[in-house]
Structure formats: C-alpha cells, structure tokens
C-alpha atoms as a PDB file:
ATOM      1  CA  UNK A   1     119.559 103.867 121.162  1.00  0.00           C
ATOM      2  CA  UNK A   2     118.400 100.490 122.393  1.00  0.00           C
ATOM      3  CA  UNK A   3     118.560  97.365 120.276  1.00  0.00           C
ATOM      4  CA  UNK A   4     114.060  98.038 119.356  1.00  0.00           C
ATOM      5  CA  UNK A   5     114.561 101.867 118.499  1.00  0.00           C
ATOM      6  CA  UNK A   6     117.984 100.697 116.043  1.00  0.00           C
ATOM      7  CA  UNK A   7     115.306  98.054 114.736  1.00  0.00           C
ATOM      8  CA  UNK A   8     112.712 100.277 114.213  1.00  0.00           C
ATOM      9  CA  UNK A   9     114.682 102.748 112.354  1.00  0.00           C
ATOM     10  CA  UNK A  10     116.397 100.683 110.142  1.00  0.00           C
ATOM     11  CA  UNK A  11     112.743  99.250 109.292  1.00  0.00           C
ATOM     12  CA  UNK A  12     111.533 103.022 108.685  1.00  0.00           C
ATOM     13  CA  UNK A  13     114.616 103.677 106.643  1.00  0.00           C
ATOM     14  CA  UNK A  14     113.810 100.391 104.430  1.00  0.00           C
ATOM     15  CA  UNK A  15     110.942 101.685 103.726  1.00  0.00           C
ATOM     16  CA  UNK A  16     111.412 105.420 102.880  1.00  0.00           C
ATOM     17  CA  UNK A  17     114.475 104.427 101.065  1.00  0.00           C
ATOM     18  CA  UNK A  18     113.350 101.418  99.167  1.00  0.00           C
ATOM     19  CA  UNK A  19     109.447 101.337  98.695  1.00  0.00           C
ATOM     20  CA  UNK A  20     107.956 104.838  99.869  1.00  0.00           C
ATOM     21  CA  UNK A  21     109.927 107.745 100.145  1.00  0.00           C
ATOM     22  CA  UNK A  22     106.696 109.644 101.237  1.00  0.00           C
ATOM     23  CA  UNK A  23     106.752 107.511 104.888  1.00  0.00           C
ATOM     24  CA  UNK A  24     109.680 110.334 105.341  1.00  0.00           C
ATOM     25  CA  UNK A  25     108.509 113.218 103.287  1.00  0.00           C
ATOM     26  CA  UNK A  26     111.206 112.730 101.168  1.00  0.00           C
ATOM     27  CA  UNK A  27     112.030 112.870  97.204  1.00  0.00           C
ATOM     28  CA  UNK A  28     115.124 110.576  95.881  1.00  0.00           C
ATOM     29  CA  UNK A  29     116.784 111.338  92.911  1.00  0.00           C
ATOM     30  CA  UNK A  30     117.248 109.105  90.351  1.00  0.00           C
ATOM     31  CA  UNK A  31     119.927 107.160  91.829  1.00  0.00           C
ATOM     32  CA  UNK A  32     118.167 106.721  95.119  1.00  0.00           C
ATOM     33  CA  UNK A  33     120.263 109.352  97.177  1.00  0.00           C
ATOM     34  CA  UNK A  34     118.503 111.290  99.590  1.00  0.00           C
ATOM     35  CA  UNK A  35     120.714 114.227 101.548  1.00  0.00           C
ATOM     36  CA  UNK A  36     120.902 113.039 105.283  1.00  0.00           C
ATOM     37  CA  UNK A  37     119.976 116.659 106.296  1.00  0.00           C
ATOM     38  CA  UNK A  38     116.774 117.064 104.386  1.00  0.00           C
ATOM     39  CA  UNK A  39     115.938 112.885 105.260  1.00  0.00           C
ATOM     40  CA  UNK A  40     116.088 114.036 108.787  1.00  0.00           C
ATOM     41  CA  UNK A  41     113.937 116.709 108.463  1.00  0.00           C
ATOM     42  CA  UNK A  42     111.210 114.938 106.174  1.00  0.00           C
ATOM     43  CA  UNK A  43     111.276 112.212 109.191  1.00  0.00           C
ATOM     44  CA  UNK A  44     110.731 114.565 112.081  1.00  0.00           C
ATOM     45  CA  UNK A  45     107.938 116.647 109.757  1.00  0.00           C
ATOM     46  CA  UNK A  46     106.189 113.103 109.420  1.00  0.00           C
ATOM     47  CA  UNK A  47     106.248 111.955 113.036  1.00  0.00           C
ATOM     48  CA  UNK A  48     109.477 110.081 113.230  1.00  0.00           C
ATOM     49  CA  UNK A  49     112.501 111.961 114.943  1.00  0.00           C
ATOM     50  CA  UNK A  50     115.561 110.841 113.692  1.00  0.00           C
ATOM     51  CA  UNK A  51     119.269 112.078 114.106  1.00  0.00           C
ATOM     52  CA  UNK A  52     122.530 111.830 111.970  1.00  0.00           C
ATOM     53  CA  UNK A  53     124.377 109.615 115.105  1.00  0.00           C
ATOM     54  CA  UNK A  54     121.252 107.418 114.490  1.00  0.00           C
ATOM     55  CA  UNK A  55     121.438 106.782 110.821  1.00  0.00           C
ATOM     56  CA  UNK A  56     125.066 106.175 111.019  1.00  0.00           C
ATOM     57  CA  UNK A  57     124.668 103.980 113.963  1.00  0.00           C
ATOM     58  CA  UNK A  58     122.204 102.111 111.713  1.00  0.00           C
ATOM     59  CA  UNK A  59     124.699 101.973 108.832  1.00  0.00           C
ATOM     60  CA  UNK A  60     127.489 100.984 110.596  1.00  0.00           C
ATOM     61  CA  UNK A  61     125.333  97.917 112.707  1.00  0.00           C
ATOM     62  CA  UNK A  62     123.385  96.773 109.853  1.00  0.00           C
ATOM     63  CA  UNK A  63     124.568  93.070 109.386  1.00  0.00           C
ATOM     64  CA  UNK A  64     122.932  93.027 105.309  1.00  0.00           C
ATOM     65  CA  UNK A  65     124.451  96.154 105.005  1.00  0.00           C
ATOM     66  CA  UNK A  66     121.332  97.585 103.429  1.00  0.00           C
ATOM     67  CA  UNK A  67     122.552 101.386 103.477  1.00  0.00           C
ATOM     68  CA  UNK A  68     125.062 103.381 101.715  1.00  0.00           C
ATOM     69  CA  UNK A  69     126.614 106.510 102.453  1.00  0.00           C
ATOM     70  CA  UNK A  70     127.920 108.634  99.791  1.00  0.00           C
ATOM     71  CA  UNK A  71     131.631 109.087  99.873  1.00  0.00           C
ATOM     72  CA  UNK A  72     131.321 112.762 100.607  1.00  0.00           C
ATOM     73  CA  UNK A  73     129.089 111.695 103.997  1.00  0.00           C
ATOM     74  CA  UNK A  74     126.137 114.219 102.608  1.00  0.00           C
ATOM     75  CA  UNK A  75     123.756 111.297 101.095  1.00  0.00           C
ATOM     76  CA  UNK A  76     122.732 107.723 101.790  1.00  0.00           C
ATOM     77  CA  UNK A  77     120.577 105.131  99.859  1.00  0.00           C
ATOM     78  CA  UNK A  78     119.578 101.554 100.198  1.00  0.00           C
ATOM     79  CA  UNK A  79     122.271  98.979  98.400  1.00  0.00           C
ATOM     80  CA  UNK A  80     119.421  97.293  96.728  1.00  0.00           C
ATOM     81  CA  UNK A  81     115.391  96.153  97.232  1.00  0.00           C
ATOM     82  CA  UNK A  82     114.017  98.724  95.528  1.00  0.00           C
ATOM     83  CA  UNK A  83     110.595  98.577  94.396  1.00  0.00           C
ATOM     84  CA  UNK A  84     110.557 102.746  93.929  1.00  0.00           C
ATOM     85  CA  UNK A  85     112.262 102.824  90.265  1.00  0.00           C
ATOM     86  CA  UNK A  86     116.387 103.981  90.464  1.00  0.00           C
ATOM     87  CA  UNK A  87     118.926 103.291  88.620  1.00  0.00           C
ATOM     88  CA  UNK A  88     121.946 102.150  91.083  1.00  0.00           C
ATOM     89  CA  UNK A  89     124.779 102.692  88.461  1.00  0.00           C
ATOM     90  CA  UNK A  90     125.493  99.079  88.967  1.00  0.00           C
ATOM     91  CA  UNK A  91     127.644  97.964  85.725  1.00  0.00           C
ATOM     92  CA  UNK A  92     127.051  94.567  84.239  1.00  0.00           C
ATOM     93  CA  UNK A  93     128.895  91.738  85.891  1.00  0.00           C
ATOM     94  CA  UNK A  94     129.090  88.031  85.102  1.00  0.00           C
ATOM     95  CA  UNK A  95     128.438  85.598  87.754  1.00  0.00           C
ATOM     96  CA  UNK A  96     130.039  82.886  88.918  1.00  0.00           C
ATOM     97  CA  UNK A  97     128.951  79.647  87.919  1.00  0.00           C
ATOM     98  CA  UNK A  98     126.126  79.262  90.617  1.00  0.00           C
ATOM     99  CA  UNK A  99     124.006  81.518  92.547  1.00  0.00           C
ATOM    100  CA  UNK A 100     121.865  80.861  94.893  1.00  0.00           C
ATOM    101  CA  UNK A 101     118.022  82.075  95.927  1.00  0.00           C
ATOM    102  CA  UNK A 102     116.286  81.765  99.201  1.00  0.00           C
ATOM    103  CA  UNK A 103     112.207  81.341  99.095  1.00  0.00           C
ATOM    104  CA  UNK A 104     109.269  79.380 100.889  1.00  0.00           C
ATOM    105  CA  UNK A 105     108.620  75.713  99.776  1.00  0.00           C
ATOM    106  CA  UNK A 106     105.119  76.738  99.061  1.00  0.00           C
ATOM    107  CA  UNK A 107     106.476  78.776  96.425  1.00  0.00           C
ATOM    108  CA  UNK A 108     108.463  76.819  94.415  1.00  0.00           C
ATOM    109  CA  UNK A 109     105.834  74.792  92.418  1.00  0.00           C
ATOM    110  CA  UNK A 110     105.373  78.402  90.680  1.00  0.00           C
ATOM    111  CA  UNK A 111     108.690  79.777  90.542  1.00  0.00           C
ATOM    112  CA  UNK A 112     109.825  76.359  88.884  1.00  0.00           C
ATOM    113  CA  UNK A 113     106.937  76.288  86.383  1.00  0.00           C
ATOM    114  CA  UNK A 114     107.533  80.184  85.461  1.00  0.00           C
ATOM    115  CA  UNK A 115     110.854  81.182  86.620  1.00  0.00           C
ATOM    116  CA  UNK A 116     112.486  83.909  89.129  1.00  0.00           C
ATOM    117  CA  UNK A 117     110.358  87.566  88.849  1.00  0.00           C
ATOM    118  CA  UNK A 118     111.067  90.286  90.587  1.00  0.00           C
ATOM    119  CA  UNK A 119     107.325  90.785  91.447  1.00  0.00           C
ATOM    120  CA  UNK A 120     107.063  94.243  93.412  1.00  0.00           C
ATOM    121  CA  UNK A 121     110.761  94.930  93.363  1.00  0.00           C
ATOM    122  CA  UNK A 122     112.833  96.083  90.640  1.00  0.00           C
ATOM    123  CA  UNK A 123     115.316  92.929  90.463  1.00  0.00           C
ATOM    124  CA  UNK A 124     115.554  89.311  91.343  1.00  0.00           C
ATOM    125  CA  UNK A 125     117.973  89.018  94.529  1.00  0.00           C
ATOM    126  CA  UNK A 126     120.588  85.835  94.017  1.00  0.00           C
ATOM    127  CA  UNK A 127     123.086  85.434  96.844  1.00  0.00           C
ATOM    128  CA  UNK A 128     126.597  83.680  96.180  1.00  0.00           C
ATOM    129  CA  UNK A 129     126.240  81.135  99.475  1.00  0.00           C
ATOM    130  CA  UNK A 130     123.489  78.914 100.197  1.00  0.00           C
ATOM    131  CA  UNK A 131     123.449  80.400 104.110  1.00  0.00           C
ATOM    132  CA  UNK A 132     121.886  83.646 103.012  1.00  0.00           C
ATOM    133  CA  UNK A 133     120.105  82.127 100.700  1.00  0.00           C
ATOM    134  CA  UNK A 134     118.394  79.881 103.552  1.00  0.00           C
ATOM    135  CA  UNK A 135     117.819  82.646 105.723  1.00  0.00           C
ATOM    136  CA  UNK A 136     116.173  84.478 103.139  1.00  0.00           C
ATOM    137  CA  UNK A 137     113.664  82.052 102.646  1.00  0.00           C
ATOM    138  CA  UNK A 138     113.261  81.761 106.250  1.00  0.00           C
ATOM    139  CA  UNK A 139     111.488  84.872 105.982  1.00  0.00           C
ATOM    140  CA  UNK A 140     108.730  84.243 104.293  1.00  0.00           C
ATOM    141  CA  UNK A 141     107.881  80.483 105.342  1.00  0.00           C
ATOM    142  CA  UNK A 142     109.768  76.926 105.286  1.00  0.00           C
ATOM    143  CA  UNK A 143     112.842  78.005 103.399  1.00  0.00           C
ATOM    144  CA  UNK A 144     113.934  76.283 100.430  1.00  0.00           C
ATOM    145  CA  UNK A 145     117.258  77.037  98.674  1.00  0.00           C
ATOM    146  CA  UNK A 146     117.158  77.304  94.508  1.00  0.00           C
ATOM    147  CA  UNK A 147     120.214  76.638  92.785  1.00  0.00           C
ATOM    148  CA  UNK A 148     120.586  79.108  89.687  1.00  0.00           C
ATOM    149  CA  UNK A 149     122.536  77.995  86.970  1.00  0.00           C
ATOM    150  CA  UNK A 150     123.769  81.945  87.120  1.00  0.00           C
ATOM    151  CA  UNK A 151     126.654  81.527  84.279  1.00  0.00           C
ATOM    152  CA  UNK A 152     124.927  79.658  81.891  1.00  0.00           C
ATOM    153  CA  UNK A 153     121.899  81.922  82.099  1.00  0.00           C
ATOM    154  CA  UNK A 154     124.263  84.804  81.480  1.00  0.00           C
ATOM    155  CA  UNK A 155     125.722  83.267  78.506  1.00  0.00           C
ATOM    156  CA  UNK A 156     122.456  82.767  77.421  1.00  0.00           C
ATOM    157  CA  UNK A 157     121.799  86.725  77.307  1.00  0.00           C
ATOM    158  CA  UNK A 158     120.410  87.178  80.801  1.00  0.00           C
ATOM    159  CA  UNK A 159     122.134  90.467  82.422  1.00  0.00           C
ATOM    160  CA  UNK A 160     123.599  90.414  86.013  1.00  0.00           C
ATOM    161  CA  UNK A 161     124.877  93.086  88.324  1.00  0.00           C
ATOM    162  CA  UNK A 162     126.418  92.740  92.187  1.00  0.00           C
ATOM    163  CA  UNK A 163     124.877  95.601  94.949  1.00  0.00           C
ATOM    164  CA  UNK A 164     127.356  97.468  97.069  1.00  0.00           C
ATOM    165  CA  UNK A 165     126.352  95.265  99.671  1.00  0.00           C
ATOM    166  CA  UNK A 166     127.568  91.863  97.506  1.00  0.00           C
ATOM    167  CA  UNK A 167     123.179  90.803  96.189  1.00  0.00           C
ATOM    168  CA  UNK A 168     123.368  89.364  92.757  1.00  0.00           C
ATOM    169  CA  UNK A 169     120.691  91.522  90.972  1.00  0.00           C
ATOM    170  CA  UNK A 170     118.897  90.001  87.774  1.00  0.00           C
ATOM    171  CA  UNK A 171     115.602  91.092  85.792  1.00  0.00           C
ATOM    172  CA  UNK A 172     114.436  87.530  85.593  1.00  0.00           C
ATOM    173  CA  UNK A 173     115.749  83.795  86.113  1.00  0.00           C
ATOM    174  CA  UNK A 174     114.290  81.363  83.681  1.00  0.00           C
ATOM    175  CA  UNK A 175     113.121  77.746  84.842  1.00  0.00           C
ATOM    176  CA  UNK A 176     115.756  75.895  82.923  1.00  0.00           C
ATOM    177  CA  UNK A 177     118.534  77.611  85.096  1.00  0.00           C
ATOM    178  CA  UNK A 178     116.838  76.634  88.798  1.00  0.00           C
ATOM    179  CA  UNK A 179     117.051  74.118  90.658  1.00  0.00           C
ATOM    180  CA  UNK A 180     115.821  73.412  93.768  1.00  0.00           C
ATOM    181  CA  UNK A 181     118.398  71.479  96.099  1.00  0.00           C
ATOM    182  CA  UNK A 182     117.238  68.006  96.336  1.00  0.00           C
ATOM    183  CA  UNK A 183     117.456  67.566 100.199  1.00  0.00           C
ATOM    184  CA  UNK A 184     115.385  70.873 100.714  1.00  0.00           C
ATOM    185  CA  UNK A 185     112.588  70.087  98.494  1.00  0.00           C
END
C-alpha cells in the first residue's frame, strides 16, 4: 500500500468510525466497536475495498494512534473524536495541573468569551504538551496554543477522562480556566 492509499484509508476509517458509520455500511455498538470482518465487508459493499493487512497496517503506522484493536484482534474503534454518540468506558481521571488546547487565532476571541465546547464532537480534546497542541491548531488556521487551568477546573467539578491514545477528554472548559499563551496571541 503506498503512502496516498494508507492516507486515504485511515481518512475513510476516521470517518466510518468516528462521524458516519454509514460511509462503510456499518453499525457500531455502543462502545464504538465494529467486527473487522463485517467493517470489511460494509467497505467493499459501499465502494471501498479494504483488507485486514490494510487496517492493521493503518493501526500499527498511525502516528495519533487514532485506532484500537480489541484485545481479542476481532474489533477495532477510534480512541476518541467521536461525534457519532459512544460511550468509550473511559473512567474519570484527574489531570495534571495544566493541559493544553490547540486552535486558530481567529477563534480565540470566542472560545475566551464562552469557553471550550465540544461543538460537533462529543468531548473537548486537551493534550498534555504544548507540541500537539500547536499542531492541532495548525489544522484549522494560524495555531494558537490555550493553556487550561485543567486541575483547578477539575476541582471545581468539571469531569476529565484520558483516550487510549493519551487525549484529555472534557465536556466543556470554562473561560476562567484558559489562557491563551502570551507569545502566541
């Protein structure tokens, strides 16, 4: 598989596995697993052969590590970025004392005046390094890097869990607990 057809997949997977399971003719359960057998077959039925060395090549060469398999190799799901509702399992964590979250300066005016939302997903993604954080915002414009006050905002009654993949998840970040880093903004 070249280095486009990996891309493409993994893409395709994103979005069957995250936001539209009906891109691959596909049903999740509740905790977002999908059988690799009958993913496979819902792909090539809509158009888009795909094979079990594939999906595991994905898996295993996917630097976010978006993609879990299940321990018994049957079933996979994304690690987080759902905007399909499931309910990971996660357990309630508490942060450490900062987090960090990754947007595009022409953002921030809003996310500053009504906090962190996890508009069409089902949680805010915090990041515990201010690298991925940057390169997150990268995507979507001139990045700028929010420091989140994570611990006091879980003190305060705000719940937090950590993906298989090591994404803070959240429901919501309140203003008072961002801050924008004062040499990005």
């Amino acid at each position: 598989m070249t280095p486009a057809e990996e891309k493409h997949l993994s893409r395709f997977l994103s979005l069957a596995l995250r936001h539209d399971p009906t891109a691959a003719d596909i049903t999740l359960d509740a905790a977002g697993w999908i059988l690799i057998e009958d993913l496979i077959q819902g792909a090539t039925r809509m158009g888009q052969p795909l094979t079990r060395d594939q999906i595991l090549q994905i898996v295993a060469n996917s630097d976010k590590q978006r993609f879990t398999i299940s321990a018994d190799g049957r079933s996979l799901r994304a690690a987080q970025g759902h905007s399909v509702p499931v309910d990971l399992g996660l357990e309630h964590r508490t942060p450490p004392e900062t987090l960090f979250h990754g947007t595009a300066d022409i953002s921030v005016p809003t996310i500053l005046r009504e906090g962190l939302k996890p508009q069409s997903r089902q949680h805010v993604h915090l990041s515990s390094d201010t690298t991925t954080a940057r390169q997150v915002g990268r995507r979507h414009g001139r990045p700028v890097v929010l420091e989140i006050q994570a611990k006091a905002a879980h003190a305060a009654g705000q719940p937090f869990w950590i993906s298989e993949n090591g994404v803070w998840l959240t429901t919501s970040i309140s203003p008072k607990f961002l801050h924008p880093q004062a040499d990005k903004f």
